[in-house]
C-alpha atoms as a PDB file:
ATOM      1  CA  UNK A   1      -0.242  19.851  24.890  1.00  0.00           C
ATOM      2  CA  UNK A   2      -2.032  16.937  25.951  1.00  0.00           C
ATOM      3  CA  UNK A   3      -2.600  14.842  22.923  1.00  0.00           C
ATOM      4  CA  UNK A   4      -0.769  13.826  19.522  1.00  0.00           C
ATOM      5  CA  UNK A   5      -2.530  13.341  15.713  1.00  0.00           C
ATOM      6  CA  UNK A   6      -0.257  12.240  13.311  1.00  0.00           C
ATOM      7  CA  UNK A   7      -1.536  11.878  10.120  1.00  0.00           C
ATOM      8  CA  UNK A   8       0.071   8.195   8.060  1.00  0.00           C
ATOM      9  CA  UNK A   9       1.210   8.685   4.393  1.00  0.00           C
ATOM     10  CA  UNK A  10       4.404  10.497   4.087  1.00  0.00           C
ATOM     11  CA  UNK A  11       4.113  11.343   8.102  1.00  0.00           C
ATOM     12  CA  UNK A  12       4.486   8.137  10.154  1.00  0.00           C
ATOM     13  CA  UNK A  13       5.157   6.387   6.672  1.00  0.00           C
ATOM     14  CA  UNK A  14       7.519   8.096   3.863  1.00  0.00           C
ATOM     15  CA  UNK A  15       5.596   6.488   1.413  1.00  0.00           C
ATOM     16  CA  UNK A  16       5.288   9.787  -0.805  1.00  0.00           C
ATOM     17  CA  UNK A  17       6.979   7.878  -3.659  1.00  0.00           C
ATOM     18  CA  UNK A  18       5.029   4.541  -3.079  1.00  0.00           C
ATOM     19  CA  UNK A  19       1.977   6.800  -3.958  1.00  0.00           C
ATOM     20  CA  UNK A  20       3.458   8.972  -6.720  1.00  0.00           C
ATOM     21  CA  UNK A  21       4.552   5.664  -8.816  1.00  0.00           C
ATOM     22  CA  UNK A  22       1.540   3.823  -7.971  1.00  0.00           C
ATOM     23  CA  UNK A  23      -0.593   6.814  -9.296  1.00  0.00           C
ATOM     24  CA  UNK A  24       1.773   7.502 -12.057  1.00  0.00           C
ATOM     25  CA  UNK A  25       1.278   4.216 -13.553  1.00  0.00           C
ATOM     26  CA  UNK A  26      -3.144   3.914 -12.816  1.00  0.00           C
ATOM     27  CA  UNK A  27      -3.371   7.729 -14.162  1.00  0.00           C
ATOM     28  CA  UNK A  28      -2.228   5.981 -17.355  1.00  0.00           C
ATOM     29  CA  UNK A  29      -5.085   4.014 -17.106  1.00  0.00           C
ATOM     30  CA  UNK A  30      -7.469   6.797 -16.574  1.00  0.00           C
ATOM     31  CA  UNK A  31      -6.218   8.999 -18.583  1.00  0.00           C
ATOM     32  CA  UNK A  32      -3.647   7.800 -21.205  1.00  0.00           C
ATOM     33  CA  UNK A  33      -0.486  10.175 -19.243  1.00  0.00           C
ATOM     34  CA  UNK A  34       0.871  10.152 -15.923  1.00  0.00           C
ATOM     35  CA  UNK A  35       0.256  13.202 -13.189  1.00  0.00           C
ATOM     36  CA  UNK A  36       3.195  15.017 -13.219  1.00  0.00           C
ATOM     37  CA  UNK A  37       4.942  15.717  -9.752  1.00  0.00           C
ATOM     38  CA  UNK A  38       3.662  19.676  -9.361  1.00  0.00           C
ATOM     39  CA  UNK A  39      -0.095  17.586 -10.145  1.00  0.00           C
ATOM     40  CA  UNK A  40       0.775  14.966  -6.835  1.00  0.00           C
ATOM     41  CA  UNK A  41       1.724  17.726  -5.019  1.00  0.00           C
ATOM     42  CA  UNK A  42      -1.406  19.987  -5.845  1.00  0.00           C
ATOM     43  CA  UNK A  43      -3.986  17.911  -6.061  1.00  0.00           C
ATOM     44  CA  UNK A  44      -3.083  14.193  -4.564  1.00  0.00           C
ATOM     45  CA  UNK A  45      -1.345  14.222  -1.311  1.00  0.00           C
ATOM     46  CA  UNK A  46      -4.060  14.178   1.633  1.00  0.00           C
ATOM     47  CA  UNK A  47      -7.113  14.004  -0.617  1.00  0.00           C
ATOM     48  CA  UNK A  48      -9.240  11.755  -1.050  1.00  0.00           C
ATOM     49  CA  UNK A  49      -9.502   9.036  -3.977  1.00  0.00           C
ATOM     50  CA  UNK A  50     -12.478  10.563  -4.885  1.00  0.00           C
ATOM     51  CA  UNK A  51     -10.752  13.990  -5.022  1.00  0.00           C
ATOM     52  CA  UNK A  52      -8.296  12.366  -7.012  1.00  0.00           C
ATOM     53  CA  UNK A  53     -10.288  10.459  -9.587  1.00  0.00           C
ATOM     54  CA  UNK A  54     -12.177  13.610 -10.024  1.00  0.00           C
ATOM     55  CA  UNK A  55      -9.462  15.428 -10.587  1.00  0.00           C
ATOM     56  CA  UNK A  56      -8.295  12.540 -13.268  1.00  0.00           C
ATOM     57  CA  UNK A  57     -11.651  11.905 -15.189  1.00  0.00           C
ATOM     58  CA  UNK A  58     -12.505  15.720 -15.145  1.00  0.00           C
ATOM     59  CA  UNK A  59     -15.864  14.796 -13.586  1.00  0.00           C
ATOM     60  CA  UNK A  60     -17.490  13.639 -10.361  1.00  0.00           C
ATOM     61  CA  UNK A  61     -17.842   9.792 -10.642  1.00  0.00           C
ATOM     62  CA  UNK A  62     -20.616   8.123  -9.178  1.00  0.00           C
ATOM     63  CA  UNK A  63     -19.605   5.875  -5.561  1.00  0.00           C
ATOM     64  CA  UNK A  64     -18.942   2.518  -7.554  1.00  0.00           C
ATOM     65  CA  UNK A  65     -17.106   3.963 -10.153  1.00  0.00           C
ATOM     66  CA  UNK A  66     -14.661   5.646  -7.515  1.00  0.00           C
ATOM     67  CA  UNK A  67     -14.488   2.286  -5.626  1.00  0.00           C
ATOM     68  CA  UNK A  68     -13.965   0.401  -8.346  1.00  0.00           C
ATOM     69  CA  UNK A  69     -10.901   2.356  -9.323  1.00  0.00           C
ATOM     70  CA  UNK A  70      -9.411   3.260  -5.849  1.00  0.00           C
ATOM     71  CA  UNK A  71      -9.258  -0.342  -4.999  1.00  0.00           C
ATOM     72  CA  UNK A  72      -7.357  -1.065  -8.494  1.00  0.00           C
ATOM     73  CA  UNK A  73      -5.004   1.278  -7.448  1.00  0.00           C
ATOM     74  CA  UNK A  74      -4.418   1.092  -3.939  1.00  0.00           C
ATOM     75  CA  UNK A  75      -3.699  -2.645  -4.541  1.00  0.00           C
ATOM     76  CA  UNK A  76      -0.867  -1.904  -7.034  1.00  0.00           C
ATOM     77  CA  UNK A  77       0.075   0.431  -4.648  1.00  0.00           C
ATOM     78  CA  UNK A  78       0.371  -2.298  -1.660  1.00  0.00           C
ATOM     79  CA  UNK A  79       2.132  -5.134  -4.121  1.00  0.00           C
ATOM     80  CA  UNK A  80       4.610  -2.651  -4.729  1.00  0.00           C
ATOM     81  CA  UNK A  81       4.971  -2.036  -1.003  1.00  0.00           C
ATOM     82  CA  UNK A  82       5.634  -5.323  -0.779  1.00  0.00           C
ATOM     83  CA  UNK A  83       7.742  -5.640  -3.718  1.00  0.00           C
ATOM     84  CA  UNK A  84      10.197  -3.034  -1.821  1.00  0.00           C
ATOM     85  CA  UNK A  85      10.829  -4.443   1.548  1.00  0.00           C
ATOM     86  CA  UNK A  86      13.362  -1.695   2.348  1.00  0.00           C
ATOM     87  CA  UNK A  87      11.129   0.629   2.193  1.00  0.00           C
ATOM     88  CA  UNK A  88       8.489  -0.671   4.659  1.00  0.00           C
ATOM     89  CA  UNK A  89       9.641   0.652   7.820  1.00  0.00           C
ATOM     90  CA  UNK A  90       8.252   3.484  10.320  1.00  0.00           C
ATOM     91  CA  UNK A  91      10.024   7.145   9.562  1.00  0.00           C
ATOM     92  CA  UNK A  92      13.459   8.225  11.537  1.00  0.00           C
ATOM     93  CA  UNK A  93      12.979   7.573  15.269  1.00  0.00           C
ATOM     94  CA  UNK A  94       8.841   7.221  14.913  1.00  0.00           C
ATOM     95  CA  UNK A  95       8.635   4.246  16.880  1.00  0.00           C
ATOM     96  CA  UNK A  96      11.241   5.134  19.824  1.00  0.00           C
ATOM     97  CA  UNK A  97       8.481   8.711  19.696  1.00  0.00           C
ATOM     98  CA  UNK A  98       5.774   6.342  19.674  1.00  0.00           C
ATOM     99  CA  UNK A  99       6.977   4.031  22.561  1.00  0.00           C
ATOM    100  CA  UNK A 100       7.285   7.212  24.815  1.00  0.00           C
ATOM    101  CA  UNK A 101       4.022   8.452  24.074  1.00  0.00           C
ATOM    102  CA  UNK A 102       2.752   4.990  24.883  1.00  0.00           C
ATOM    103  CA  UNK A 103       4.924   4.829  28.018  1.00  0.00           C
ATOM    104  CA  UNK A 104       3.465   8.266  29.430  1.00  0.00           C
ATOM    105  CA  UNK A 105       0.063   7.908  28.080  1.00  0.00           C
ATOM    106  CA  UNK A 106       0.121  10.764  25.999  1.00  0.00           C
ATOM    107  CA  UNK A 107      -3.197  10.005  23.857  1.00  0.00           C
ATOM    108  CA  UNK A 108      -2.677   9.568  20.375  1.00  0.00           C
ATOM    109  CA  UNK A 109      -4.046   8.408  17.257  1.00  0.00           C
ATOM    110  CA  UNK A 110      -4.086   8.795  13.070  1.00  0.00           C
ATOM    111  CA  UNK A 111      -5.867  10.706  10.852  1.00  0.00           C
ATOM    112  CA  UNK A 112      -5.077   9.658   7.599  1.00  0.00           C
ATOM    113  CA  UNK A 113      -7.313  10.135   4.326  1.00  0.00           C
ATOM    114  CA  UNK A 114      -6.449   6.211   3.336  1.00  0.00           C
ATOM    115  CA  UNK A 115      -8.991   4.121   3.107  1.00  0.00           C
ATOM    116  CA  UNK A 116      -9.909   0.612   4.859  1.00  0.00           C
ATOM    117  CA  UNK A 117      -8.105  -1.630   2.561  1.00  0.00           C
ATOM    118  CA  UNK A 118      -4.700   0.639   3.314  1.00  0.00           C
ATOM    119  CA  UNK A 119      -5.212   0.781   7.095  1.00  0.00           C
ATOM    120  CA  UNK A 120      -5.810  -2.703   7.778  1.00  0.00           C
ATOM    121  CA  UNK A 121      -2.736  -3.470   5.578  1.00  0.00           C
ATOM    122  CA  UNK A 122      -0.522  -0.822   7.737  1.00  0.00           C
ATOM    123  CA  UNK A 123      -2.159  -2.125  11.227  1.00  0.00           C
ATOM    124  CA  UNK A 124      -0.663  -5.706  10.081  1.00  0.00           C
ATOM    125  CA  UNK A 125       2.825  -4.541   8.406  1.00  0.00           C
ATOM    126  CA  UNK A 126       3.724  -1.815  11.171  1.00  0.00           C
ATOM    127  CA  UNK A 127       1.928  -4.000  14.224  1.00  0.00           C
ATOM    128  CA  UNK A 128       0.103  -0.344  14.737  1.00  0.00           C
ATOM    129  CA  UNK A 129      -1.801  -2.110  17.554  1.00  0.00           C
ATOM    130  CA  UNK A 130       1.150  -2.310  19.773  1.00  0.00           C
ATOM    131  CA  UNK A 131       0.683   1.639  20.062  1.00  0.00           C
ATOM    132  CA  UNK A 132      -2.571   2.819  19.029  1.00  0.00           C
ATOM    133  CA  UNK A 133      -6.354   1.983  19.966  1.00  0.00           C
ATOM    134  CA  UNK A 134      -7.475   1.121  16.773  1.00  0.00           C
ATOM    135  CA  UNK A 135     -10.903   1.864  17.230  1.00  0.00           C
ATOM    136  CA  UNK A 136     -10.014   5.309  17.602  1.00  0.00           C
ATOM    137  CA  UNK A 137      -8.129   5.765  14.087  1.00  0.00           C
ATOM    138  CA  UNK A 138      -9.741   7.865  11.729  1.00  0.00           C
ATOM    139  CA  UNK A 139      -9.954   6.869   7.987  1.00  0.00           C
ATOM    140  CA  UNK A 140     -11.661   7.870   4.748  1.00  0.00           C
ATOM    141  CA  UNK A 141     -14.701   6.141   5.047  1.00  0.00           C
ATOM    142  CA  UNK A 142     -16.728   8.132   2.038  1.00  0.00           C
ATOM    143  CA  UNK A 143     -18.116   9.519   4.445  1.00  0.00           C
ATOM    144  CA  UNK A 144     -15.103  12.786   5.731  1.00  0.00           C
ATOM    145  CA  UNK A 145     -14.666  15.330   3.026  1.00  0.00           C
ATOM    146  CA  UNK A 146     -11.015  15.390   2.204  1.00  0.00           C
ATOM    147  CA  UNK A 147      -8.386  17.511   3.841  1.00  0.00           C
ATOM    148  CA  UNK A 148      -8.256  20.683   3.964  1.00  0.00           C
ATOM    149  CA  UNK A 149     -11.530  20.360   5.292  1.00  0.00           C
ATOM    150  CA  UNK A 150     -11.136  20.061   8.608  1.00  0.00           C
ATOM    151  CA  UNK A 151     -13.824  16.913   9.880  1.00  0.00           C
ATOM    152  CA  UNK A 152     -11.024  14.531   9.875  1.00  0.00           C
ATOM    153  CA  UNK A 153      -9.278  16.348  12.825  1.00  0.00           C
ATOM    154  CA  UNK A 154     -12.166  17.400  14.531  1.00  0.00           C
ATOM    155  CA  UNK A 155     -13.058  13.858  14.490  1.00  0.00           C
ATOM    156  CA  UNK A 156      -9.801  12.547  15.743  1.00  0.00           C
ATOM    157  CA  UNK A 157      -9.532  14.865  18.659  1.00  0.00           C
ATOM    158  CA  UNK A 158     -13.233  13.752  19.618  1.00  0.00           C
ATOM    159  CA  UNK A 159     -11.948  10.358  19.606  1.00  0.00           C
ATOM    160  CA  UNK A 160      -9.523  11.163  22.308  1.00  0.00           C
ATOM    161  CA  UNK A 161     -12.127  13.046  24.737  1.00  0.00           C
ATOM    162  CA  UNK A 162     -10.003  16.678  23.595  1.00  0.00           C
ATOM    163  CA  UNK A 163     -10.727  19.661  22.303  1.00  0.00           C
ATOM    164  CA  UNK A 164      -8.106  20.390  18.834  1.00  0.00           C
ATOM    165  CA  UNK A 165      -6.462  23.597  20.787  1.00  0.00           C
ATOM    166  CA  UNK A 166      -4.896  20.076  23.269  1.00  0.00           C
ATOM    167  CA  UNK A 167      -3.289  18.667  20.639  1.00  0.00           C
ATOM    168  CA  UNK A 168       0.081  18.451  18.382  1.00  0.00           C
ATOM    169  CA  UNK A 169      -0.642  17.343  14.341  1.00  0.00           C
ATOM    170  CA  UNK A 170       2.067  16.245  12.643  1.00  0.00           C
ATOM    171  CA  UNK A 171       1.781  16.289   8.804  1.00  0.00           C
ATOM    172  CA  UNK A 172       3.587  16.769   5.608  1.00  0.00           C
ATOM    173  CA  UNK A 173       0.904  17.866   2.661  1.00  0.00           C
ATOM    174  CA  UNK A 174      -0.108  21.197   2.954  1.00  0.00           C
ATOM    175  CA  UNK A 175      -3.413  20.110   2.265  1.00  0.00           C
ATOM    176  CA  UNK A 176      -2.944  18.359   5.442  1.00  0.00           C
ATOM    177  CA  UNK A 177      -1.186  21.486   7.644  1.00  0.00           C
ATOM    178  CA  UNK A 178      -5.001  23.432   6.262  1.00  0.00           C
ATOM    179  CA  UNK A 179      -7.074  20.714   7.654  1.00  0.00           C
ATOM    180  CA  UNK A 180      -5.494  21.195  11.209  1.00  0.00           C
ATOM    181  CA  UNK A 181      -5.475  25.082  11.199  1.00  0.00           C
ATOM    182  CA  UNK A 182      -9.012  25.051   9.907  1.00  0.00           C
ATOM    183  CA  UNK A 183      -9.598  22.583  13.001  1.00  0.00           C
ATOM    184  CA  UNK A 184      -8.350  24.668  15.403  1.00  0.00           C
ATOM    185  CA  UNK A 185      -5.375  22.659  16.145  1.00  0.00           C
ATOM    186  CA  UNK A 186      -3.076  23.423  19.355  1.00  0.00           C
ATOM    187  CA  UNK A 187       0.354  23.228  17.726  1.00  0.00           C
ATOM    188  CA  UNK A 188       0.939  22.034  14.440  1.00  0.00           C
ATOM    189  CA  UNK A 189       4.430  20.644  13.141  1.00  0.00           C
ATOM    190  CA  UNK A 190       5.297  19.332   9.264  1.00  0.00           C
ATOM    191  CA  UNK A 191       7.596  16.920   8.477  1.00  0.00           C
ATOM    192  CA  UNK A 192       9.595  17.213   5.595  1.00  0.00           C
ATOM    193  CA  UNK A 193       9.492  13.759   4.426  1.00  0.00           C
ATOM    194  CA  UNK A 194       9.385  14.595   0.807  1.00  0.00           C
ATOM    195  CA  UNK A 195       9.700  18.487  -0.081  1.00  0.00           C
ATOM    196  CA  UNK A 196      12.980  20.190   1.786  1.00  0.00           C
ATOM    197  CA  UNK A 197      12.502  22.444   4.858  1.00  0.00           C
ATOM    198  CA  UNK A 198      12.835  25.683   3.333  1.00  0.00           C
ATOM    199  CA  UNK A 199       9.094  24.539   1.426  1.00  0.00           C
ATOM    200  CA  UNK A 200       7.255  24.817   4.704  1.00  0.00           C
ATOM    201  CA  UNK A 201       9.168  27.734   6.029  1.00  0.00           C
ATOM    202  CA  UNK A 202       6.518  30.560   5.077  1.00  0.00           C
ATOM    203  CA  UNK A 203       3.463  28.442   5.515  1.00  0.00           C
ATOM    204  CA  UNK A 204       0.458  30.148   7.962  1.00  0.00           C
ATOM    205  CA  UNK A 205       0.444  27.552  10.998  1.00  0.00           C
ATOM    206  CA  UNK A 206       3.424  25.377  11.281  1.00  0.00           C
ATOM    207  CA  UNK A 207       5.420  25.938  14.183  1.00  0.00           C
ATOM    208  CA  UNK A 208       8.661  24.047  13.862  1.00  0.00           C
ATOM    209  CA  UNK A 209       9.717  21.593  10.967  1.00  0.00           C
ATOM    210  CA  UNK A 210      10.961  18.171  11.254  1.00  0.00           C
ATOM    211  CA  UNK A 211      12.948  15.562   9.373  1.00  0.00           C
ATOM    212  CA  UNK A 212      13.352  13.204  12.615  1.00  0.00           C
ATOM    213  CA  UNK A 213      10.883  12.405  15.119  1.00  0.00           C
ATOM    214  CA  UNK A 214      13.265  12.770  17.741  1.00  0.00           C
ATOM    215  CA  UNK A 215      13.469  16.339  16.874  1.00  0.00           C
ATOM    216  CA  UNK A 216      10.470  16.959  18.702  1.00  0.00           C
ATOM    217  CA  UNK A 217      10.426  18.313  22.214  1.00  0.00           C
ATOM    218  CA  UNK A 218       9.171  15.993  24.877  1.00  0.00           C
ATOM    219  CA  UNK A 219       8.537  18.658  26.780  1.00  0.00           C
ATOM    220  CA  UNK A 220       5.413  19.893  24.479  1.00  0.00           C
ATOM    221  CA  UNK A 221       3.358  17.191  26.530  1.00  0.00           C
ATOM    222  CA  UNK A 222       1.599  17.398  29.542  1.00  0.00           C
ATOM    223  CA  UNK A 223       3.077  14.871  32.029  1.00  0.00           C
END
């Protein structure tokens, strides 16, 4: 393989739970009860908030509506990010994976269905510079239909000059694992951040199953 995608939320970052509470609580809001956890994992992990507040209000809001109420949300999501400083840290061995990537200059970036307001918060927290081109991130921008469409990997591995079949994706929502086999993805590995292993044992595409990121096989790249 010559290149690396990893997409953010529950990948790089276990913030699976971050998420769940902070859309437990604005769900409330939307629509007097909370999503249950079978509901996160179904419909909310690597969609969009549009997807989501779709999903929620049980029809398609219009572009400032869905603004309005993705930015409530992800900023109760990011105070309580902040309100849990032992939880802000990279996933097992991510940044010692990270640094060799770096060292060998494996090309890498993120694909991550998060919007603007999240990324620039992450780039700051998790000094994402130090490893990535951030030019070269890819983000929900209104623009990329949600995962499992594929754009948002197609794009990615555009951004690094390669064609998908090059490149590793590492995610953990199976909405996710669909967007990279739908792009044509080279090798595709989940990361049980959140379900256990045995969940992605039978699903089409993923080729070995993580917990640590030094569980991957340096040997993958192309030196």
């Amino acid at each position: 393989m010559r290149g690396i995608i990893f997409d953010f939320n529950g990948t790089l970052f276990w913030d699976s739970q971050l998420h769940l509470d902070a859309w437990r609580e604005y769900s409330k809001k939307l629509r007097g009860t909370a999503f249950t956890d079978e509901e996160m994992l179904k419909y909310m992990f690597g969609r969009t908030n549009e997807d989501i507040i779709e999903y929620a209000i049980g029809k398609k809001p219009d572009r400032a509506l869905v603004e309005k109420y993705a930015e409530e949300k992800e900023a109760e999501y990011r105070t309580m990010c902040l309100e849990r400083p032992e939880d802000m840290k990279l996933a097992p061995h991510a940044a010692e994976f990270l640094d060799f990537l770096k060292a060998h200059n494996i090309p890498m970036t993120i694909a991550t269905m998060s919007e603007w307001s999240n990324v620039e918060f992450y780039i700051k927290e998790f000094n994402l510079a130090k490893w990535f081109d951030l030019e070269k991130i890819v983000f929900s921008n209104g623009k990329i239909p949600g995962k499992p469409a594929p754009d948002i990997y197609l794009i990615a591995a555009k951004n690094l000059g390669l064609s998908p079949n090059d490149c590793i994706v590492i995610e953990d929502a199976l909405s996710g694992i669909q967007a990279a086999k739908n792009a044509g993805a080279g090798k595709i590995i989940a990361i049980a951040s959140r379900e256990p292993v045995e969940f992605y044992k039978n699903v089409e595409g993923v080729s070995q199953i993580i917990t640590d990121f030094n569980q991957i096989d340096r040997n993958l790249f192309e030196i």
